[in-house]
Protein backbone atom coordinates (compact mmCIF):
# COMPACT_ATOMS: atom_id res chain seq x y z
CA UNK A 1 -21.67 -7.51 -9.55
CA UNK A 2 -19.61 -4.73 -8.24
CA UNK A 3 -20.04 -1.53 -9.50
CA UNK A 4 -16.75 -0.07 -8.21
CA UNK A 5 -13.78 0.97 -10.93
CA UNK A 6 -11.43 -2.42 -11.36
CA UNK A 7 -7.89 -1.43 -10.00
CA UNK A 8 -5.04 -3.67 -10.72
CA UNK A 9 -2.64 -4.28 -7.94
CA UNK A 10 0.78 -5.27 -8.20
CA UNK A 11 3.42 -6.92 -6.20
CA UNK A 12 6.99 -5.85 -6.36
CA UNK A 13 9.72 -8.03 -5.41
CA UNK A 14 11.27 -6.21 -1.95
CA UNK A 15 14.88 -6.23 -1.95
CA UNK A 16 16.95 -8.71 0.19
CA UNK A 17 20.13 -5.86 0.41
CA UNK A 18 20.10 -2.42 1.46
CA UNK A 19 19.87 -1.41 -1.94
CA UNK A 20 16.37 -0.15 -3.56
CA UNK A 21 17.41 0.05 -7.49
CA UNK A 22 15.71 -2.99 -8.59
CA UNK A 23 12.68 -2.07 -6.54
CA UNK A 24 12.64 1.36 -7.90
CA UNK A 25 12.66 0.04 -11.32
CA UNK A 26 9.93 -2.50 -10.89
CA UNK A 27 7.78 0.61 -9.81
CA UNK A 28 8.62 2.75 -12.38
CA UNK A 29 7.90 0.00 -15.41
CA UNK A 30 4.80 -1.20 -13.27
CA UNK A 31 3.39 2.41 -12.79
CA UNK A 32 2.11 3.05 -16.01
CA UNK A 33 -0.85 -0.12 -15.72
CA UNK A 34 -0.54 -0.04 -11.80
CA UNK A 35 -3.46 1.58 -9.40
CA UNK A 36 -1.31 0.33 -6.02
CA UNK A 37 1.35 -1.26 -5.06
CA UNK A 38 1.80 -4.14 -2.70
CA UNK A 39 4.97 -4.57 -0.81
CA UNK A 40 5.43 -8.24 0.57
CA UNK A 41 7.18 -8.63 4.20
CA UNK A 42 10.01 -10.94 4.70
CA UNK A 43 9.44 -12.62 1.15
CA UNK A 44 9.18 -16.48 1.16
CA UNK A 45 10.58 -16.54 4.52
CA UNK A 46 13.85 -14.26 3.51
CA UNK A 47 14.78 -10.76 5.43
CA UNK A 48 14.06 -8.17 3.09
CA UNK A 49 14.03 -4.30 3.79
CA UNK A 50 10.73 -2.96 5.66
CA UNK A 51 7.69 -3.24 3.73
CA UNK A 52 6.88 0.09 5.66
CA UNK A 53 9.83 1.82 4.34
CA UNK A 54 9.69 0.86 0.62
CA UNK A 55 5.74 1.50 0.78
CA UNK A 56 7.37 5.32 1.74
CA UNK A 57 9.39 4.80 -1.04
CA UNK A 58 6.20 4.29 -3.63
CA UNK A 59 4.95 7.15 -2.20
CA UNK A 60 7.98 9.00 -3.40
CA UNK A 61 7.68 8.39 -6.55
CA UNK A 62 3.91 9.35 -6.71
CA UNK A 63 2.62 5.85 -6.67
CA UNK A 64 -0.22 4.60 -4.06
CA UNK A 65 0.98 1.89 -1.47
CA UNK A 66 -0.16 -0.96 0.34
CA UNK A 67 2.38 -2.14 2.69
CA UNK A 68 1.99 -6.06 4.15
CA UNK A 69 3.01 -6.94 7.81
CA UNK A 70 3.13 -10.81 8.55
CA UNK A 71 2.03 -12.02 12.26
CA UNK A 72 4.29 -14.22 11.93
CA UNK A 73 7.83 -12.34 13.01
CA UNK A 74 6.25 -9.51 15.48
CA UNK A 75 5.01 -9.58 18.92
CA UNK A 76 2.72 -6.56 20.09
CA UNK A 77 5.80 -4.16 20.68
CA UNK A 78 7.38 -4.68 17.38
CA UNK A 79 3.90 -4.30 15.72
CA UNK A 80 2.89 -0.87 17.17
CA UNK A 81 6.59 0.43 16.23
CA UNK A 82 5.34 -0.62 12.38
CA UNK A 83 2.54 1.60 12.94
CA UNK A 84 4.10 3.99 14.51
CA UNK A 85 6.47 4.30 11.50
CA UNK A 86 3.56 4.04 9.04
CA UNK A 87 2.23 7.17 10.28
CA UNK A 88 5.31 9.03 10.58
CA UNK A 89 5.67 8.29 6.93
CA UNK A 90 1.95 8.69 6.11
CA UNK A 91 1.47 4.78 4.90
CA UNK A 92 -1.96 4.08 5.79
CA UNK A 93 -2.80 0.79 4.18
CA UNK A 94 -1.58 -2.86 5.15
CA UNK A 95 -2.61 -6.11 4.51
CA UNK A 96 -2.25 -8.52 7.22
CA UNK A 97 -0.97 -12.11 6.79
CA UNK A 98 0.05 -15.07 8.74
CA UNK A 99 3.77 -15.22 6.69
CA UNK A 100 5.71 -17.95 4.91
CA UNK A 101 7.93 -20.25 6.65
CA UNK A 102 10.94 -18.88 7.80
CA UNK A 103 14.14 -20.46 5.78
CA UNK A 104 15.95 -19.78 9.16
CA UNK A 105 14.79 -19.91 12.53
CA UNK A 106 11.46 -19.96 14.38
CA UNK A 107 8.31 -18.14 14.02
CA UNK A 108 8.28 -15.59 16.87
CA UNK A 109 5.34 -14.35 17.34
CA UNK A 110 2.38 -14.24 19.53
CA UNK A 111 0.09 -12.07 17.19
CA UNK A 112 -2.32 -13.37 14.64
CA UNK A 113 -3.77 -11.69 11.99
CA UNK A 114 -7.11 -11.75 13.61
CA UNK A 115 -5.13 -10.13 17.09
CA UNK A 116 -3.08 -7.71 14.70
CA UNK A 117 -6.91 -6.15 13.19
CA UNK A 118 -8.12 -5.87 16.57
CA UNK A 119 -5.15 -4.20 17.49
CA UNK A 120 -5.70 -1.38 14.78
CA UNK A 121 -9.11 -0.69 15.30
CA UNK A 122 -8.42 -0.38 19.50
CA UNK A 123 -5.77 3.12 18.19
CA UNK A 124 -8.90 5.19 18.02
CA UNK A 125 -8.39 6.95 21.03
CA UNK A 126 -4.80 5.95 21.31
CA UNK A 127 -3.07 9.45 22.05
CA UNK A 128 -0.20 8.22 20.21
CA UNK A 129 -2.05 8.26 17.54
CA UNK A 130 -4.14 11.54 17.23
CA UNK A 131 -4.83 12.97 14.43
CA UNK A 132 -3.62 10.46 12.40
CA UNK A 133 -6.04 9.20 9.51
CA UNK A 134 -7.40 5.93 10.24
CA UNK A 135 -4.84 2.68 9.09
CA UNK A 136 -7.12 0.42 6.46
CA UNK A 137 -6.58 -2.67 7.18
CA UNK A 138 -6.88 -6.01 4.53
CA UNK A 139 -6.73 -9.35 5.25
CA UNK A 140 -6.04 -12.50 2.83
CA UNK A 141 -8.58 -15.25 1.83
CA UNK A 142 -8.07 -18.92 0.86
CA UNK A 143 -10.35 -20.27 -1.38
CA UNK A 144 -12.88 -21.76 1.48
CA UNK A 145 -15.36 -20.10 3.87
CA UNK A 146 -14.27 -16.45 4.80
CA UNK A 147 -14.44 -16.84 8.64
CA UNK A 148 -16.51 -13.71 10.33
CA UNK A 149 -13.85 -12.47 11.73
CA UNK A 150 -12.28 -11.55 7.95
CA UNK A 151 -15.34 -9.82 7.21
CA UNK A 152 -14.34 -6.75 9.78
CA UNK A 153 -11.23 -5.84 7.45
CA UNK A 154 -11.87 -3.35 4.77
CA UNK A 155 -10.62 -5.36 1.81
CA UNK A 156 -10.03 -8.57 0.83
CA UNK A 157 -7.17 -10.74 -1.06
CA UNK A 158 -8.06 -13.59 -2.79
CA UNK A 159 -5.64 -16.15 -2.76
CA UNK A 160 -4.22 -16.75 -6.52
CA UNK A 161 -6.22 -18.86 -8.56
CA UNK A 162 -5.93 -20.02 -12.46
CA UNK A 163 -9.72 -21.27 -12.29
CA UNK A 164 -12.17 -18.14 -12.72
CA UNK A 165 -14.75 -20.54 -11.99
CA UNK A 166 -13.51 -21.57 -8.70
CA UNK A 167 -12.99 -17.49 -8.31
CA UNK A 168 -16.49 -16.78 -9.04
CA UNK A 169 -17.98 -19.57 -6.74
CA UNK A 170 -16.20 -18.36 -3.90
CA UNK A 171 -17.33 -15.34 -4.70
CA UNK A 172 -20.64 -16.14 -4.62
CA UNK A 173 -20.63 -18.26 -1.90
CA UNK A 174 -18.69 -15.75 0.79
CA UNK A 175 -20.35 -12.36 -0.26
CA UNK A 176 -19.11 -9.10 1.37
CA UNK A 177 -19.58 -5.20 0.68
CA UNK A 178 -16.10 -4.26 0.76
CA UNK A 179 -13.44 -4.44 -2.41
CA UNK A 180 -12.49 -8.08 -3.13
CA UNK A 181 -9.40 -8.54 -5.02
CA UNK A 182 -8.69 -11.80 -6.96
CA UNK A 183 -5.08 -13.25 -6.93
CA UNK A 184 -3.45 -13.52 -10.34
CA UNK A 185 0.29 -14.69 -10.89
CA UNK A 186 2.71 -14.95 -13.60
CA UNK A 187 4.12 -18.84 -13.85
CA UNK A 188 7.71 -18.09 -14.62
CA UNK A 189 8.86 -21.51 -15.21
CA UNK A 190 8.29 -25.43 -14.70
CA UNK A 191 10.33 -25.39 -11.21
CA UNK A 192 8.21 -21.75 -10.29
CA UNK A 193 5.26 -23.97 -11.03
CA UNK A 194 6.15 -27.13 -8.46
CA UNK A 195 7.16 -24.59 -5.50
CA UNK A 196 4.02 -22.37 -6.00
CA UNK A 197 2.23 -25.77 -5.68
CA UNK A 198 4.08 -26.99 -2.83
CA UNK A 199 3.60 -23.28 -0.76
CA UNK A 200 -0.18 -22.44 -1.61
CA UNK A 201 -2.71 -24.01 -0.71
CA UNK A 202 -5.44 -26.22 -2.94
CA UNK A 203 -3.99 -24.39 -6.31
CA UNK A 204 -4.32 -26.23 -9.11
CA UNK A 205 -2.01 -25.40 -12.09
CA UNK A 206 -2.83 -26.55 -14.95
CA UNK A 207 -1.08 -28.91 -17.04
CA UNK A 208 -1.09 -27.50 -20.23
CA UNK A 209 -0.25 -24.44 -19.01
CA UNK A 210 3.14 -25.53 -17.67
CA UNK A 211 3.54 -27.37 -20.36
CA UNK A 212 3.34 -24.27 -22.25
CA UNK A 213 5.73 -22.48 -20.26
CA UNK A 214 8.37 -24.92 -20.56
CA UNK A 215 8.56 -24.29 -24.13
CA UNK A 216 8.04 -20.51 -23.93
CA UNK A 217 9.11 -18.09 -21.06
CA UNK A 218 6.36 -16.02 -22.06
CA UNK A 219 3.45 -18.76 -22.05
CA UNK A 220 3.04 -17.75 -18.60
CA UNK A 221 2.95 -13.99 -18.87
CA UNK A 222 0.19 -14.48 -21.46
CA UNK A 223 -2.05 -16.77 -19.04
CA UNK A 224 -1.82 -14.06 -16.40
CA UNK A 225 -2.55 -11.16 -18.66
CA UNK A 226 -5.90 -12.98 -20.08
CA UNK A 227 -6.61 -14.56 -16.52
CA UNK A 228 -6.94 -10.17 -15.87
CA UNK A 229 -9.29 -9.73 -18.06
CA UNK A 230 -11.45 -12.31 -17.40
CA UNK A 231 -11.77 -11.36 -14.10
CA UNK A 232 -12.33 -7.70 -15.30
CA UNK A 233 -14.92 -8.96 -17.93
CA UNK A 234 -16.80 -11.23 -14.88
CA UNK A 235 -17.93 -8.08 -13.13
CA UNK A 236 -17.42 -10.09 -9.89
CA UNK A 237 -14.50 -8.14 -8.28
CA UNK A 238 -13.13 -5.15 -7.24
CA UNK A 239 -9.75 -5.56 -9.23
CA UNK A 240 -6.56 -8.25 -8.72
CA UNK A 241 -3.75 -8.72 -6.94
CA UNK A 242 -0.93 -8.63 -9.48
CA UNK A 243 2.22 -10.87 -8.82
CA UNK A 244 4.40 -10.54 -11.86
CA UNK A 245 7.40 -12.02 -10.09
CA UNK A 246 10.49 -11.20 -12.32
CA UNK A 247 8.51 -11.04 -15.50
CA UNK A 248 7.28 -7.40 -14.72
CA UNK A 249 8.62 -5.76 -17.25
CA UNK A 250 6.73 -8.07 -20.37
CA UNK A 251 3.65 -7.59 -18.09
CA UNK A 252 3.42 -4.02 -18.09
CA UNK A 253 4.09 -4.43 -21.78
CA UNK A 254 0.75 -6.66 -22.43
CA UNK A 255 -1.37 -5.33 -20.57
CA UNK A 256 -0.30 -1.61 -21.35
CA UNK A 257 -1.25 -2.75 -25.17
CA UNK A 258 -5.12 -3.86 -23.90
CA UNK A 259 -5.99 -2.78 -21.36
């Protein structure tokens, strides 16, 4: 049982043009049941504006940031020029994935997330880097054996789940001292449905439940807003990971109303 305060996290949608209204709203409406904010890099594969610069952007606007970098489209050079940035705009707290598929192109790099943590905790003593506050660094978790290596980042992302069970054995079964944060997403539609199934790994929907959403666009918003408080209720984690996708704005209203 954790005994640290439950902190919901949630995911904006980056923008895919040079323009950061939508992503500005989607903070603004989110703010008011959001503890952080995490900004996804490259969404589903697409070029979207730096995760670095719109975690700046939360900032801004008073909110707390956690900006992801993907191993997937960096090599070392391009990586340490996201820090560097990070620091010149006082981000200080990333989570570290491997990246969707690319809808164009090749995956380019020849970091890994493992490489990319290592990399981080080597800039003590980096005189680039002096007197800047330590990065804190996450890392993201299937829903399988967390390999050791995981278990040197300082929190933890659960990958999204709609079985609290299957949460809470994994829990169990892979336990570590630092915040854990269960994955909990909004099922937008019946098509939303097949490609989260086709991208994540071992999720199981369930039936019913897109069932439900096909005959209400709000079915799914409800199933995420209870699938919170379970999770809260469990005691087991630290908080969730929040992905609202474009239903952010009938989130915040549920869960402003309970929580």
């Amino acid at each position: 049982m954790t005994t640290r305060p439950f902190d919901i996290i949630c995911e904006v949608e980056p923008p895919t043009r040079p323009d950061l209204k939508h992503v500005r709203h989607q903070i603004g409406t989110l703010s008011r049941i959001a503890d952080s904010f995490l900004i996804p890099d490259n969404h589903i594969g697409r070029a979207t504006v730096s995760s670095v610069a719109v975690a700046h952007e939360v900032q801004a606007m008073g909110g707390r940031s956690i900006a992801c970098l993907n191993s997937r489209d960096r090599n070392l050079l391009g990586f340490r020029r996201d820090l560097l940035t990070a620091a010149a705009y006082g981000v200080e707290r990333f989570l570290f994935v491997y990246g969707d598929k690319p809808t164009t192109g090749n995956r380019t790099s020849d970091l890994t997330v493992r490489s990319m943590i290592e990399e981080v905790r080597s800039l003590d003593g980096d005189p680039a880097f002096a007197g800047i506050p330590a990065f804190q660094v996450g890392a993201a978790a299937g829903l399988r054996p967390l390999p050791a290596w995981k278990r040197a980042a300082d929190f933890m992302f659960v990958q999204v789940s709609f079985s609290l069970d299957a949460l809470l054995r994994w829990r169990e079964a892979n336990p570590v001292d630092v915040p854990v944060y269960a994955g909990v997403m909004v099922v937008a539609s019946e098509n939303h449905a097949r490609r989260m199934a086709a991208a994540i790994p071992d999720i199981d929907i369930p039936a019913d439940l897109v069932e439900r959403v096909a005959d209400d666009r709000l079915a799914g918003v409800e199933a995420a807003c209870e699938q919170v408080l379970r999770i809260r209720d469990s005691g087991a984690f630290d908080g969730v990971h929040l992905v609202p996708v474009a239903r952010y704005r009938e989130v915040e209203s549920r869960l402003s109303g309970i929580l």
